[in-house]
C-alpha atoms as a PDB file:
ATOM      1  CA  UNK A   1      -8.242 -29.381  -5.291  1.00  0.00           C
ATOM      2  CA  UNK A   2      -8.367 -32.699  -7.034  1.00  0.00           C
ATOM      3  CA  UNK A   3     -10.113 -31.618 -10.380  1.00  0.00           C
ATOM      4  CA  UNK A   4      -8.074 -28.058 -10.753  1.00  0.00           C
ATOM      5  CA  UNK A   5      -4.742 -30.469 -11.514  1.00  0.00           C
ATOM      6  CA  UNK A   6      -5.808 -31.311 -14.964  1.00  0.00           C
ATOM      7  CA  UNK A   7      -5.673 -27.749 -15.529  1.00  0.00           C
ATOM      8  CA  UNK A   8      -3.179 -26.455 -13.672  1.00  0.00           C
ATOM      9  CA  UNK A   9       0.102 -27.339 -16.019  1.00  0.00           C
ATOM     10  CA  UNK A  10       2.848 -25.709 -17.423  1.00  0.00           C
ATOM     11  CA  UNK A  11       2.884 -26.737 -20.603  1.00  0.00           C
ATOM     12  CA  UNK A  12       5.211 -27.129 -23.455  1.00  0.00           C
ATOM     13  CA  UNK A  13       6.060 -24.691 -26.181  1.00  0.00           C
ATOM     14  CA  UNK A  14       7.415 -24.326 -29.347  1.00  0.00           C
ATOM     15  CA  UNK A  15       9.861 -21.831 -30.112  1.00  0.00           C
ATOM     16  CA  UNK A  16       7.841 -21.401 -33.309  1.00  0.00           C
ATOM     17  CA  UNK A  17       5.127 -20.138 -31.969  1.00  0.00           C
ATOM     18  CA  UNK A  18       4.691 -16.831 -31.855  1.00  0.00           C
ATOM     19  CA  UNK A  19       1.510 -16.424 -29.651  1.00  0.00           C
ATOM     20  CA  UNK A  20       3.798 -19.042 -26.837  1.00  0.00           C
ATOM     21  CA  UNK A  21       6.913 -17.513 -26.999  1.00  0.00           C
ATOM     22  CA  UNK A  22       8.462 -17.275 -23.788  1.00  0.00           C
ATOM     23  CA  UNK A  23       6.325 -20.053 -21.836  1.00  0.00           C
ATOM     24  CA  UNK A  24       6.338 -19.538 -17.644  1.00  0.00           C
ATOM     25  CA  UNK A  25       9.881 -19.534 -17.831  1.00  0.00           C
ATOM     26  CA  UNK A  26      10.076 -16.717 -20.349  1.00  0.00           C
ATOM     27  CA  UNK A  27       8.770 -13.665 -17.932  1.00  0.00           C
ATOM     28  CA  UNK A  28       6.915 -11.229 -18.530  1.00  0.00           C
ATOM     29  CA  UNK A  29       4.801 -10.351 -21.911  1.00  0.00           C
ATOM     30  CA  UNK A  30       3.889  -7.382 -22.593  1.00  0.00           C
ATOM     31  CA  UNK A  31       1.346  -5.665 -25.014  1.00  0.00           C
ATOM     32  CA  UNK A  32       2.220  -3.392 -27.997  1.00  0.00           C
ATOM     33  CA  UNK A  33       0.764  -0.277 -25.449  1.00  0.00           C
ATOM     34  CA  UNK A  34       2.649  -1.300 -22.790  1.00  0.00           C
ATOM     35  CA  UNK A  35       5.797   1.420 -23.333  1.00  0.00           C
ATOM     36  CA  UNK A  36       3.582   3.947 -23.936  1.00  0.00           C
ATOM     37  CA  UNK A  37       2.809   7.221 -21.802  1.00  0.00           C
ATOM     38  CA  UNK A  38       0.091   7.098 -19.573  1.00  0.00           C
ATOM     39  CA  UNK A  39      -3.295   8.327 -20.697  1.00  0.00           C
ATOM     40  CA  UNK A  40      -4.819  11.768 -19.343  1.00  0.00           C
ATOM     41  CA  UNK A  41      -7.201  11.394 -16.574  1.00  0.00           C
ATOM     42  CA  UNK A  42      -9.846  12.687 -18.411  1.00  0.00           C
ATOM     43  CA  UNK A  43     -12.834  13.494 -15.618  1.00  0.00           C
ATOM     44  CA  UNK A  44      -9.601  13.864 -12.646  1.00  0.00           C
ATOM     45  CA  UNK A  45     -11.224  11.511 -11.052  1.00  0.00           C
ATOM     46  CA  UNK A  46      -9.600  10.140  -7.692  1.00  0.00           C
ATOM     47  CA  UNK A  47      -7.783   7.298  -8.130  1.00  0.00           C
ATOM     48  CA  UNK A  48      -5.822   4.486  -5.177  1.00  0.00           C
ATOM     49  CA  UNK A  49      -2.902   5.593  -3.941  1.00  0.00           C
ATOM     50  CA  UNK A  50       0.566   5.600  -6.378  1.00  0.00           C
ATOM     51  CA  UNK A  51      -1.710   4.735  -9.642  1.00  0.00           C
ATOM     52  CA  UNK A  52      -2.283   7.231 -13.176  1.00  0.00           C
ATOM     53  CA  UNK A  53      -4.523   6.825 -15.160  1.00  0.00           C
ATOM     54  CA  UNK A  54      -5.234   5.684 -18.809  1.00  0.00           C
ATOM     55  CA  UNK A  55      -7.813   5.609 -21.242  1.00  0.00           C
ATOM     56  CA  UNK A  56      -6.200   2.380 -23.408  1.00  0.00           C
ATOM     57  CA  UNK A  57      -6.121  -1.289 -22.397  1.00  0.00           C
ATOM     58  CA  UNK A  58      -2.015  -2.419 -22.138  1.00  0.00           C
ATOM     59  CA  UNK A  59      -1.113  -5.968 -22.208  1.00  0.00           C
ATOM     60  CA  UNK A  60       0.420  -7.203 -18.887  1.00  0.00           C
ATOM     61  CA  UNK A  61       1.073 -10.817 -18.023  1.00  0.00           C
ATOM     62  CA  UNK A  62       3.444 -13.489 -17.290  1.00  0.00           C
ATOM     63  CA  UNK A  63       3.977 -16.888 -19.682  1.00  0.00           C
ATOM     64  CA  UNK A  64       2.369 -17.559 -22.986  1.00  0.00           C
ATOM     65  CA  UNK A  65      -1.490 -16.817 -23.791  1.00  0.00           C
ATOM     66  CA  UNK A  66      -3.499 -19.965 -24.199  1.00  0.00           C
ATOM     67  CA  UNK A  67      -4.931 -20.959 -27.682  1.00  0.00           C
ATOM     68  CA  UNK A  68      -8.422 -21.151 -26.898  1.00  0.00           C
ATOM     69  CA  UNK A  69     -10.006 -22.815 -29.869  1.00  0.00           C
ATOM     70  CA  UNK A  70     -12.958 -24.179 -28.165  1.00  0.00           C
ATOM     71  CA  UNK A  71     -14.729 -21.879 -25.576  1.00  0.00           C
ATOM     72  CA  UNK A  72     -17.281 -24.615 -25.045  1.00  0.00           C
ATOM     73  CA  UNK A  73     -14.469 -27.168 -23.989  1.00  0.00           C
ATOM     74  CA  UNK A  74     -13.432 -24.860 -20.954  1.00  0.00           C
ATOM     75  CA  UNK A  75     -14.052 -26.131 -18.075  1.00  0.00           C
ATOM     76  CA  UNK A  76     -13.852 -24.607 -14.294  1.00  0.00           C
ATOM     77  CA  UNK A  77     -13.220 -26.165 -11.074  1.00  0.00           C
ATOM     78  CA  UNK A  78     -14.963 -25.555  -7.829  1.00  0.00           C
ATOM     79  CA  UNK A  79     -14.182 -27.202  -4.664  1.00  0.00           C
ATOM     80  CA  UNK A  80     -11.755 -27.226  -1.564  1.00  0.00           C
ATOM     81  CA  UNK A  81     -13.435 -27.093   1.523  1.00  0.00           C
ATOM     82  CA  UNK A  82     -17.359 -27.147   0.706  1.00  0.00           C
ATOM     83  CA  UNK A  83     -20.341 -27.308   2.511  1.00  0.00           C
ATOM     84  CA  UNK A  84     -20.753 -31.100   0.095  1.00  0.00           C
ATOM     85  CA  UNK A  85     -17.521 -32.283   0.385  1.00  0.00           C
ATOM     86  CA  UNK A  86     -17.276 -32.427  -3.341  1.00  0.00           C
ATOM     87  CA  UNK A  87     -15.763 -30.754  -5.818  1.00  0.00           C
ATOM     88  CA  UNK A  88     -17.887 -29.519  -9.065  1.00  0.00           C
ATOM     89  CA  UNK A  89     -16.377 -28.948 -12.627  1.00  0.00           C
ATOM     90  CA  UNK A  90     -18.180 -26.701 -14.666  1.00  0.00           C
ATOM     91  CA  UNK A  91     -18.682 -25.619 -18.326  1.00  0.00           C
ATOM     92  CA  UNK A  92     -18.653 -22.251 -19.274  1.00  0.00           C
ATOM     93  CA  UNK A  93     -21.737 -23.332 -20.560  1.00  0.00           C
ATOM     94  CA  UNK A  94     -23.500 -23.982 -17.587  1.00  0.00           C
ATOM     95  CA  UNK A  95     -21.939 -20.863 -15.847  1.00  0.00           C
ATOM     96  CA  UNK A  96     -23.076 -18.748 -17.996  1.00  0.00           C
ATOM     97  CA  UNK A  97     -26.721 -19.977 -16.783  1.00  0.00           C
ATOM     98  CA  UNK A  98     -26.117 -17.891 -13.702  1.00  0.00           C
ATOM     99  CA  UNK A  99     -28.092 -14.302 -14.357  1.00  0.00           C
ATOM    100  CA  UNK A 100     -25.915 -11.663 -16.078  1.00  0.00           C
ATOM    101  CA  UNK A 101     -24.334  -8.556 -15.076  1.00  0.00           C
ATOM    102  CA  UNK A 102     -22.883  -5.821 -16.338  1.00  0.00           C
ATOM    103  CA  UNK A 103     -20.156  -3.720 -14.332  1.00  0.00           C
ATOM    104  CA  UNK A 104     -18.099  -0.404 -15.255  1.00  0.00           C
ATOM    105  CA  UNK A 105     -15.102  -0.212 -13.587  1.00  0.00           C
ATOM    106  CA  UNK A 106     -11.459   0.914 -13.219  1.00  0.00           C
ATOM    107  CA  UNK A 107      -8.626  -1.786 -13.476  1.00  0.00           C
ATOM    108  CA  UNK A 108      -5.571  -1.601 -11.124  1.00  0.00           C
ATOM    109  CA  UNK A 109      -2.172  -3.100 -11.441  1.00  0.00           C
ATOM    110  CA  UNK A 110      -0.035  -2.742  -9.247  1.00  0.00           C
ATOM    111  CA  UNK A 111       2.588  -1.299 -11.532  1.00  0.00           C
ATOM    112  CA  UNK A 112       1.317   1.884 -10.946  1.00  0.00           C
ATOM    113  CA  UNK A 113      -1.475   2.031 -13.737  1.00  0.00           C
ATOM    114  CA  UNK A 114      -4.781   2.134 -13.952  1.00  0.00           C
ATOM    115  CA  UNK A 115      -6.958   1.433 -17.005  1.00  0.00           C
ATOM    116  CA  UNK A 116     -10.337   3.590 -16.712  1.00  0.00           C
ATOM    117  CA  UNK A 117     -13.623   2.321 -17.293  1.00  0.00           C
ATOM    118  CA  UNK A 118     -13.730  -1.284 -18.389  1.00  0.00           C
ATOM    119  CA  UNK A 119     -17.140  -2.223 -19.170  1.00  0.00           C
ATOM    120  CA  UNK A 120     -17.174  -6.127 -18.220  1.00  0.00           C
ATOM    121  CA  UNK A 121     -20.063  -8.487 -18.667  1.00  0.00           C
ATOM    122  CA  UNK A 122     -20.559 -11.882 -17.219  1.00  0.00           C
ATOM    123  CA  UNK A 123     -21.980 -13.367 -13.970  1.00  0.00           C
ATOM    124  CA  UNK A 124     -21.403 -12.555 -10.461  1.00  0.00           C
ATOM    125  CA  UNK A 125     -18.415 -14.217  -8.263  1.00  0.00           C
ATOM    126  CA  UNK A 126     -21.276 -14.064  -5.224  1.00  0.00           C
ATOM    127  CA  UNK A 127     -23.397 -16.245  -7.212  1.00  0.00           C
ATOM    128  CA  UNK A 128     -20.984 -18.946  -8.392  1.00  0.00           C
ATOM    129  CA  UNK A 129     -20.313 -18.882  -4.379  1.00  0.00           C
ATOM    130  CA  UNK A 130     -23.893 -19.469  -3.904  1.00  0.00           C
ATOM    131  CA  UNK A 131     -24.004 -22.351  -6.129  1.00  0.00           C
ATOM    132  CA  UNK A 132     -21.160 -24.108  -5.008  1.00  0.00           C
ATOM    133  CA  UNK A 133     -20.943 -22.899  -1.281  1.00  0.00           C
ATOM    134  CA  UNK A 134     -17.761 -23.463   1.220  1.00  0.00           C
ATOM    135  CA  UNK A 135     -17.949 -24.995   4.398  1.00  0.00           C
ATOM    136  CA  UNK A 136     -19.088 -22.202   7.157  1.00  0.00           C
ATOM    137  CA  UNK A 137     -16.484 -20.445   8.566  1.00  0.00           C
ATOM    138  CA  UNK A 138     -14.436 -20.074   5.394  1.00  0.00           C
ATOM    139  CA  UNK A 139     -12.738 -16.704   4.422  1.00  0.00           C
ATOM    140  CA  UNK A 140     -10.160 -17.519   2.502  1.00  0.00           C
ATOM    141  CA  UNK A 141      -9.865 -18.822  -1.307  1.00  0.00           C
ATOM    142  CA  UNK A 142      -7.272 -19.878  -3.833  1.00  0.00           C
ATOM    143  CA  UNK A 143      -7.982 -18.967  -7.268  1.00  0.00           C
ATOM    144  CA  UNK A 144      -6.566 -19.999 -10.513  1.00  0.00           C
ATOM    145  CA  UNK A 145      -5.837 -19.352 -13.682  1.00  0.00           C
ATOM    146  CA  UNK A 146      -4.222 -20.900 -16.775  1.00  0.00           C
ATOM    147  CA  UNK A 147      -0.608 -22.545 -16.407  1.00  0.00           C
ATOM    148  CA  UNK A 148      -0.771 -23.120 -12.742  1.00  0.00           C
ATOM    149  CA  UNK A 149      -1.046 -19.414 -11.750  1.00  0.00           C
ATOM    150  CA  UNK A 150      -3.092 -19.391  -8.253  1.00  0.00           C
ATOM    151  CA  UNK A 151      -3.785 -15.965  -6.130  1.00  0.00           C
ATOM    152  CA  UNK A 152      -4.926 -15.282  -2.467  1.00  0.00           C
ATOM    153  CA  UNK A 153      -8.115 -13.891  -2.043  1.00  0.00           C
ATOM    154  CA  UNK A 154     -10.898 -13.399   0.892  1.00  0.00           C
ATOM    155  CA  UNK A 155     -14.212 -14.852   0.923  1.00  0.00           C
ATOM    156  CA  UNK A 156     -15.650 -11.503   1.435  1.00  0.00           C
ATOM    157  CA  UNK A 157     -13.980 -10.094  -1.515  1.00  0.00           C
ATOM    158  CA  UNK A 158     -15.399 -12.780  -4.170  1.00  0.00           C
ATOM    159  CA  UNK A 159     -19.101 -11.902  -2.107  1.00  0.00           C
ATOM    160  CA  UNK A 160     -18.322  -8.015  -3.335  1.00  0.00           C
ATOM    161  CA  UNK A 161     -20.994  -6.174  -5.227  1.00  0.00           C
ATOM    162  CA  UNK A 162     -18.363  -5.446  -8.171  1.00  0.00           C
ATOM    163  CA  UNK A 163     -16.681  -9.265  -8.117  1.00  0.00           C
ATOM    164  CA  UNK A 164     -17.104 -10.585 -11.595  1.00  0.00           C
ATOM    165  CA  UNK A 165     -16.434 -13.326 -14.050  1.00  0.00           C
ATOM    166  CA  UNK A 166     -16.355 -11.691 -16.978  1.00  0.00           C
ATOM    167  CA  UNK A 167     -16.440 -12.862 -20.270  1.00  0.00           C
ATOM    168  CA  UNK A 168     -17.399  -9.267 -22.415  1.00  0.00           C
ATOM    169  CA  UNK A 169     -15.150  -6.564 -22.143  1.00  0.00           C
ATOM    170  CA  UNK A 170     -16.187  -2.948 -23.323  1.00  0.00           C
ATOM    171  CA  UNK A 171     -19.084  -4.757 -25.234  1.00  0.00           C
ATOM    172  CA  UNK A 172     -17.031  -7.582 -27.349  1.00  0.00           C
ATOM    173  CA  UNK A 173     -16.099 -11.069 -26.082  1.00  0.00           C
ATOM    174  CA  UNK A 174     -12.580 -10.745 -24.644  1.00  0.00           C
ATOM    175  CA  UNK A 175      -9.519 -11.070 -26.677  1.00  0.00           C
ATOM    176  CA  UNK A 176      -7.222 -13.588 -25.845  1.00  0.00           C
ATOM    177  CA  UNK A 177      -4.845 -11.736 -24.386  1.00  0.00           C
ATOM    178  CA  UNK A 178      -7.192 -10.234 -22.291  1.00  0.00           C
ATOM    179  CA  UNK A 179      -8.436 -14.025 -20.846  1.00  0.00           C
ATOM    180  CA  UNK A 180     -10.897 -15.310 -23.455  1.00  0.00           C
ATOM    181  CA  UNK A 181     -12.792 -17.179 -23.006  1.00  0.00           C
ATOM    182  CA  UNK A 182     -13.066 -15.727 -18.882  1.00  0.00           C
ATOM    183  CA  UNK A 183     -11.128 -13.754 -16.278  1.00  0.00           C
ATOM    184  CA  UNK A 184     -11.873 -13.117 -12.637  1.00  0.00           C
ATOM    185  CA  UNK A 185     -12.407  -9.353 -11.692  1.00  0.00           C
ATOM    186  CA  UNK A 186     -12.378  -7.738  -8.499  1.00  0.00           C
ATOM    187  CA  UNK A 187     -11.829  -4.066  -9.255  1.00  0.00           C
ATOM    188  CA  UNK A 188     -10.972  -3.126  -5.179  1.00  0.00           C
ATOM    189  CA  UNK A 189      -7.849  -5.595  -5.759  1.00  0.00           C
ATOM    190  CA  UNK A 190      -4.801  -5.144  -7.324  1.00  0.00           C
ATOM    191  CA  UNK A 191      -5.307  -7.173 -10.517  1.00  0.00           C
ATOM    192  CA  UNK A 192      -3.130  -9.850 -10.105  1.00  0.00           C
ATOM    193  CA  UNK A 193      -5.786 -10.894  -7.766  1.00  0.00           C
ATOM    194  CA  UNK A 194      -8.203 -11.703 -10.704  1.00  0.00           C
ATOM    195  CA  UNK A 195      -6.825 -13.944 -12.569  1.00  0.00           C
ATOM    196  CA  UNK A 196      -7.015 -14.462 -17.088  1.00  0.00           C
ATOM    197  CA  UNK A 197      -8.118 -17.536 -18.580  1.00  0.00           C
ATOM    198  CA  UNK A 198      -9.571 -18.422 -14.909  1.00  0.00           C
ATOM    199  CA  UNK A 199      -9.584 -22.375 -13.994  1.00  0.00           C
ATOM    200  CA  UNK A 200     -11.549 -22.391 -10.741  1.00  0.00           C
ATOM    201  CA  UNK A 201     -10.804 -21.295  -6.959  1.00  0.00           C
ATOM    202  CA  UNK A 202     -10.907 -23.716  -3.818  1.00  0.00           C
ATOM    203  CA  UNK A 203     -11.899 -23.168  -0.213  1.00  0.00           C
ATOM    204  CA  UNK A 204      -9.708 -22.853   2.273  1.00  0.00           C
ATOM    205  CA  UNK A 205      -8.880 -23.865   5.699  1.00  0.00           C
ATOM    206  CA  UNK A 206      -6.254 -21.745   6.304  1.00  0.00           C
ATOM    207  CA  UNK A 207      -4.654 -18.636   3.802  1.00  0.00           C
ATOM    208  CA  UNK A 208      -2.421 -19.731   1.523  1.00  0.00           C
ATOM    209  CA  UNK A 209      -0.096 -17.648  -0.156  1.00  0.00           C
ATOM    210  CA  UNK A 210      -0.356 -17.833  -4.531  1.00  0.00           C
ATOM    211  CA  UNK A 211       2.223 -17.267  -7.010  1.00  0.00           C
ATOM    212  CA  UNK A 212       2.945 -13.066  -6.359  1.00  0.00           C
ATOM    213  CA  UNK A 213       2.068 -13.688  -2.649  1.00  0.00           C
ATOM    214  CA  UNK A 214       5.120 -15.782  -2.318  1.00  0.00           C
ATOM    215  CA  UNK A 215       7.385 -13.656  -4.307  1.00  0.00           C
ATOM    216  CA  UNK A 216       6.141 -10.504  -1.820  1.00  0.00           C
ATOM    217  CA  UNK A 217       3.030  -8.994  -2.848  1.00  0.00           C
ATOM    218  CA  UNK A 218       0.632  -8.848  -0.065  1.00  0.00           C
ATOM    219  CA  UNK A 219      -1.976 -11.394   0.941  1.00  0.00           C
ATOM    220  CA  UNK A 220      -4.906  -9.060   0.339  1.00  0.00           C
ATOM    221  CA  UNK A 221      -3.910  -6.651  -1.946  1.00  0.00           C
ATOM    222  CA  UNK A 222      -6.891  -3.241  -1.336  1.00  0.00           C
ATOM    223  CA  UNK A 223      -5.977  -0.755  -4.107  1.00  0.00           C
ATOM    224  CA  UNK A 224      -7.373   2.104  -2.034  1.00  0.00           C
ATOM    225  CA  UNK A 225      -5.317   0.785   1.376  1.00  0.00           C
ATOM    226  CA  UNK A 226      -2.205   0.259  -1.248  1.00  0.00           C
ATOM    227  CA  UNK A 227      -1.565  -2.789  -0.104  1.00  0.00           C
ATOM    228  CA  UNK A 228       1.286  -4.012  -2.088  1.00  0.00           C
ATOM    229  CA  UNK A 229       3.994  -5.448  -0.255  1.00  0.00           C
ATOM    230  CA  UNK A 230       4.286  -8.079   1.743  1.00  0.00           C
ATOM    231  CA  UNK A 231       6.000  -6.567   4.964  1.00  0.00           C
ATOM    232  CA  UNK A 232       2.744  -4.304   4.969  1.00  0.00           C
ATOM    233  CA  UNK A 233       0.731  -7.000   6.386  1.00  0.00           C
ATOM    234  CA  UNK A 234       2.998  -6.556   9.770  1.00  0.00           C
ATOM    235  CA  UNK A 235       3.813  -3.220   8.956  1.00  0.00           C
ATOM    236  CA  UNK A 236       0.230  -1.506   7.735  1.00  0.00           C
ATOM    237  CA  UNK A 237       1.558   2.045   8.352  1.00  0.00           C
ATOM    238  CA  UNK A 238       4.814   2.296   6.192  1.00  0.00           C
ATOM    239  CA  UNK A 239       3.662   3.175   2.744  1.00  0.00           C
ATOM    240  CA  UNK A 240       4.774   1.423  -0.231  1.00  0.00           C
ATOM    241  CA  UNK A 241       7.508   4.286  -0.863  1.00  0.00           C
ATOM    242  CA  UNK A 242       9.101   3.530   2.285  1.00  0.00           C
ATOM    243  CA  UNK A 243      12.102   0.828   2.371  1.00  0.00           C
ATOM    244  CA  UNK A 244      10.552  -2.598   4.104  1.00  0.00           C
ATOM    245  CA  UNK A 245      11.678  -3.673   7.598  1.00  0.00           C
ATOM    246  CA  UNK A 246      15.524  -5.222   7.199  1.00  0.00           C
ATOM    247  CA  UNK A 247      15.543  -8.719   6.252  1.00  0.00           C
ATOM    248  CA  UNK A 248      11.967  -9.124   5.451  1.00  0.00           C
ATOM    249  CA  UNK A 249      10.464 -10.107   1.827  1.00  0.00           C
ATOM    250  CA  UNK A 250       8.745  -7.481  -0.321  1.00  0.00           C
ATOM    251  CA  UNK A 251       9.116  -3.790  -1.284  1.00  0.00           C
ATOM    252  CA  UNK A 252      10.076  -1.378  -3.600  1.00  0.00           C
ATOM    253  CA  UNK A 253      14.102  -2.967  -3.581  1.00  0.00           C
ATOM    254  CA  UNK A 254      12.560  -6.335  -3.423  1.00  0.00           C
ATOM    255  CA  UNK A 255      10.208  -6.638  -6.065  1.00  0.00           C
ATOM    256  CA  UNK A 256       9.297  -9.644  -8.736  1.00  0.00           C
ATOM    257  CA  UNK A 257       9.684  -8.308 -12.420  1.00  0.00           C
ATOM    258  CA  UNK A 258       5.829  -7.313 -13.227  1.00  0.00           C
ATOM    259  CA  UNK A 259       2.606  -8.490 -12.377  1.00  0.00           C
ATOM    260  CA  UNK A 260       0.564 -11.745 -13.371  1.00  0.00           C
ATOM    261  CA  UNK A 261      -2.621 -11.024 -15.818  1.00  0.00           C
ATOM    262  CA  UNK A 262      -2.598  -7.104 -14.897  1.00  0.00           C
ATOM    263  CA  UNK A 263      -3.991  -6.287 -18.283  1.00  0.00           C
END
């Protein structure tokens, strides 16, 4: 993807600064909400596999939040495998030229909670596809966030009815910590799969695992399917409470620390 590089970097922080602190290297961050109990389930509404739900919005993410002070110097990048051969970088600007939607919807991480009714705004995934169309044949996609943070997702998925990029969250801009000035959301994923502070995706050739996939979260990641792990994808029966295969990656002994942009 040769425009996403600009974007993609880890960069350097200062230990002085309080909204950095940590960096990529520092693990997880976590909102003030985080530790607290789960929120009633007001309406008992069903809910995926292994998740409870809340009614407040925790903080959940990995590295530093970006100091946005600009939203109209962010900039997107479009391109991999295209039906142009190019690759297009985009202004939120000219993104948000696309019609606008509105979407209510539940949000859930794969740490076992689920945040109830989000009401994002923004423009569809499907037509950012449609502008800036893969090659045909295509069904998988890369897509990144801030700091070099990629995920795995299908074509099909972005094309969803409910696949957003959102910039308006329950009726206000999003915070930063939520992924002002833009996130990716894809409610039938896990969240990691939607990237904060989104960067772009590119088309693929062939699937390519991002940053949880290769630490054992699963290439798809259907809340409703609980598709977690990574031995699931050979192993679809054995639920996510069940010990993996020996000697393969992924599972409830093997698992990274938290999840990327969950919140």
């Amino acid at each position: 993807m040769e425009d996403a590089g600009r974007y993609l970097k880890i960069v350097r922080t200062r230990p002085d600064d309080e909204s950095l602190t940590g960096g990529m290297r520092g693990g997880m961050q976590e909102g003030p909400g985080h530790d607290h109990p789960p929120g009633e389930n007001p309406d008992d509404r069903p809910l995926p596999p292994g998740q409870s739900g809340r009614t407040d919005r925790p903080v959940r993410h990995y590295g530093p939040v970006p100091r946005v002070r600009d939203r109209d110097t962010w900039q997107m990048s479009f391109g991999g495998a295209t039906k142009s051969d190019e690759s297009f970088v985009v202004s939120l600007a000219e993104l948000e030229k696309l019609p606008r939607a509105e979407l209510t919807a539940d949000m859930h991480c794969a740490g076992k909670f689920t945040t109830l009714d989000n009401v994002w705004e923004g423009v569809y995934a499907r037509d950012v596809v449609e502008a800036y169309p893969p090659l045909p044949g295509i069904t998988n996609v890369i897509v990144y966030g801030q700091y070099g943070y990629s995920a795995n997702v299908r074509l099909d998925d972005l094309l969803a009815d409910n696949a957003l990029l959102a910039t308006h969250q329950d009726g206000a801009p999003l915070s930063p910590e939520h992924g002002f000035p833009v996130r990716l959301v894809i409610p039938h994923l896990y969240s990691w799969k939607g990237p904060k502070w989104f960067r772009g995706w590119e088309y693929l050739l062939q699937p390519r695992r991002g940053f949880w996939e290769e630490r054992g979260y699963h290439l798809r990641g259907q809340v409703w399917a609980e598709e977690r792990w990574s031995y699931q994808e050979t192993h679809p029966n054995r639920l996510p409470s069940q010990a993996p295969p020996p000697g393969r990656r992924g599972g409830p002994d093997d698992r990274p620390s938290g999840q990327e942009y969950a919140g």
